[in-house]
N, C-alpha and C. Protein backbone atom coordinates (compact mmCIF):
# COMPACT_ATOMS: atom_id res chain seq x y z
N UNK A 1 -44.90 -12.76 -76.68
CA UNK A 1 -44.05 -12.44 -75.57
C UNK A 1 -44.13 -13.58 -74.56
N UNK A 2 -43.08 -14.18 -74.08
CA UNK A 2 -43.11 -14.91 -73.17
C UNK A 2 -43.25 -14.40 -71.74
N UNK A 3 -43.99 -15.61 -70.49
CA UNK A 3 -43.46 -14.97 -69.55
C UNK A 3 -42.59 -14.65 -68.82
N UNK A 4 -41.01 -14.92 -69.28
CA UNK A 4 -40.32 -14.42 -68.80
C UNK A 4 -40.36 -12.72 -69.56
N UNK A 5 -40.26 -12.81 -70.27
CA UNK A 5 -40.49 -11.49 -71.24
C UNK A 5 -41.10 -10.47 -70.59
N UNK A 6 -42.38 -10.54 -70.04
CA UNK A 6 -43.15 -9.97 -69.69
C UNK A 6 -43.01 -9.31 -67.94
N UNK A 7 -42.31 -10.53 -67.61
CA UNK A 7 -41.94 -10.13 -65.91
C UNK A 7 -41.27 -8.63 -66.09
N UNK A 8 -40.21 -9.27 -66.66
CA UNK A 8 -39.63 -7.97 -67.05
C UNK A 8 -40.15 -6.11 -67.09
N UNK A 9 -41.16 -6.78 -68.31
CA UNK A 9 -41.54 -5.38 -68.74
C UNK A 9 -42.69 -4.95 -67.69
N UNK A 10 -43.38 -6.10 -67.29
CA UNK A 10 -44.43 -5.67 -66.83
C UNK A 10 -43.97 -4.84 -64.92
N UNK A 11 -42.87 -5.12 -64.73
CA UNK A 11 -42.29 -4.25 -63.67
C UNK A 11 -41.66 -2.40 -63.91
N UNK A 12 -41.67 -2.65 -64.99
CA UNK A 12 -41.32 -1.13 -65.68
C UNK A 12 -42.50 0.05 -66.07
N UNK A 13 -43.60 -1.43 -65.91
CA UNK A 13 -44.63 -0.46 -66.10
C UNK A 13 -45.77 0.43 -64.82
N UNK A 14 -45.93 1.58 -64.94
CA UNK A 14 -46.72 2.00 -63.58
C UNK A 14 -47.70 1.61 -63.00
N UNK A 15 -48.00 1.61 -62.12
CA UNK A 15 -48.82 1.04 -61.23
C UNK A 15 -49.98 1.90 -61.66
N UNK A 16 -51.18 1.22 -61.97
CA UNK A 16 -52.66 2.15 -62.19
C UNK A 16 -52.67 2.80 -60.98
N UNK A 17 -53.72 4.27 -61.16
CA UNK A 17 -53.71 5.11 -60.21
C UNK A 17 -54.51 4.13 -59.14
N UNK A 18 -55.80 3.92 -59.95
CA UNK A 18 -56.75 3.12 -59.08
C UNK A 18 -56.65 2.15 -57.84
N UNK A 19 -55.56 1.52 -58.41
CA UNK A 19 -54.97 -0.09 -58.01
C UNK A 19 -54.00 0.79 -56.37
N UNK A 20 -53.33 1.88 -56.31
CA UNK A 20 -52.91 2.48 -55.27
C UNK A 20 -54.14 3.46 -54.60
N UNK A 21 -54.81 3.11 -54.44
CA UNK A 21 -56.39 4.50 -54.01
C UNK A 21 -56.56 5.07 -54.28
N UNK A 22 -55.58 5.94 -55.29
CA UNK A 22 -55.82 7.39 -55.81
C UNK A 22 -56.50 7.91 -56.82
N UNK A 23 -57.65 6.78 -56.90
CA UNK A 23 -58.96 7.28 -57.80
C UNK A 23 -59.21 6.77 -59.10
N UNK A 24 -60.17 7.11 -59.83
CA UNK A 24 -60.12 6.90 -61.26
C UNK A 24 -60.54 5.49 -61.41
N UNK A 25 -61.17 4.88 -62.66
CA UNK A 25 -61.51 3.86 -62.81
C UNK A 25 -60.21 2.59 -63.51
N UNK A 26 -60.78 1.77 -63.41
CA UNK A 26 -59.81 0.42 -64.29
C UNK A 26 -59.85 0.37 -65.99
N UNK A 27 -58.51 0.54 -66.05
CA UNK A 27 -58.53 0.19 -67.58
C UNK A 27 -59.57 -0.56 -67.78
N UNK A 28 -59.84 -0.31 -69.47
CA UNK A 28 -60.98 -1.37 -70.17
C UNK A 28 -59.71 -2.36 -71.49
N UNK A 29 -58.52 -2.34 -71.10
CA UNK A 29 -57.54 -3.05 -71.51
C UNK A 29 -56.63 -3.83 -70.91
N UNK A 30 -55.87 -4.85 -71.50
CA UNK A 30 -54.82 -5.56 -70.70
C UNK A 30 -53.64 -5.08 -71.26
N UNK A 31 -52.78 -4.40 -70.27
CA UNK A 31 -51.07 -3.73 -70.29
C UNK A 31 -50.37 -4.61 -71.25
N UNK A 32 -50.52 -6.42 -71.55
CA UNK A 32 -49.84 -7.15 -71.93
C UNK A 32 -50.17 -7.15 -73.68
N UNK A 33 -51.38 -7.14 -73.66
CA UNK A 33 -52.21 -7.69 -74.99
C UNK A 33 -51.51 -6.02 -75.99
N UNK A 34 -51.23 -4.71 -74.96
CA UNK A 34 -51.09 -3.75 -75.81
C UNK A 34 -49.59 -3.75 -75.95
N UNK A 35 -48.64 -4.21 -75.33
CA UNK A 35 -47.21 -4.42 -75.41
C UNK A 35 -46.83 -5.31 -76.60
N UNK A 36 -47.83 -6.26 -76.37
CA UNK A 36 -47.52 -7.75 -77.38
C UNK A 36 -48.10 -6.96 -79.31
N UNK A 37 -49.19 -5.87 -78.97
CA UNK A 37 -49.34 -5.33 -80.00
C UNK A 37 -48.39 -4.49 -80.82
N UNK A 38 -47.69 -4.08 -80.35
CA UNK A 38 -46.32 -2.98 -80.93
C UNK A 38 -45.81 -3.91 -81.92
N UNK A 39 -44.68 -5.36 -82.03
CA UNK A 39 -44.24 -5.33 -82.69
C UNK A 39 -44.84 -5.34 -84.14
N UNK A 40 -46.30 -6.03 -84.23
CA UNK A 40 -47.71 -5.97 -84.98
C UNK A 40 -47.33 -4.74 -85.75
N UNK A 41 -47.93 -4.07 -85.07
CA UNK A 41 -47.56 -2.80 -85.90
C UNK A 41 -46.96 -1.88 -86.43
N UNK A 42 -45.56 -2.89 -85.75
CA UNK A 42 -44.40 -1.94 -86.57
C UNK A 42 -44.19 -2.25 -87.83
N UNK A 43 -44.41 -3.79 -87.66
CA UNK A 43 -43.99 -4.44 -89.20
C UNK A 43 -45.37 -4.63 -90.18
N UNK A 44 -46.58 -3.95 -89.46
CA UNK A 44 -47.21 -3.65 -91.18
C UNK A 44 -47.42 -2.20 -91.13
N UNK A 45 -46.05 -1.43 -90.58
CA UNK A 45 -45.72 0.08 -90.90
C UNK A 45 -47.15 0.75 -90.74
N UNK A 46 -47.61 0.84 -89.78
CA UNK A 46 -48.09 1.56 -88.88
C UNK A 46 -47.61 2.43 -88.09
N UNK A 47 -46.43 2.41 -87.44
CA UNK A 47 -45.89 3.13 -86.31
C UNK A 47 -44.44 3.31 -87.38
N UNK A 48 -44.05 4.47 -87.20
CA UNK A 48 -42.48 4.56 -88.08
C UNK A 48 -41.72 5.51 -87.38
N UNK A 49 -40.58 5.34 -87.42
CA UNK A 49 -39.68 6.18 -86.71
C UNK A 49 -39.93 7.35 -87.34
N UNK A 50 -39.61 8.77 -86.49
CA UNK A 50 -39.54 10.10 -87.10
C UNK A 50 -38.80 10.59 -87.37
């Protein structure tokens, strides 16, 4: 994914609770590394439409 790619998506995605005060700890992941993982796994049919 490029970063233009990512500007994109990464604005669509929610804001951690944490990151606004409202508690809870920090992911132990990066939002990007799991986005960039999808197409991965579509194409060694892992994930399949229903």
């Amino acid at each position: 994914m490029t970063d233009a790619e990512w500007a994109v998506v990464r604005d669509a995605m929610p804001v951690p609770g944490w990151l606004e005060g409202r508690g809870g700890r920090p992911e132990g992941y990066c939002h990007r590394q799991l986005v960039d993982a999808a197409p991965y796994l579509v194409a060694g049919g892992y994930l399949r439409a229903r």
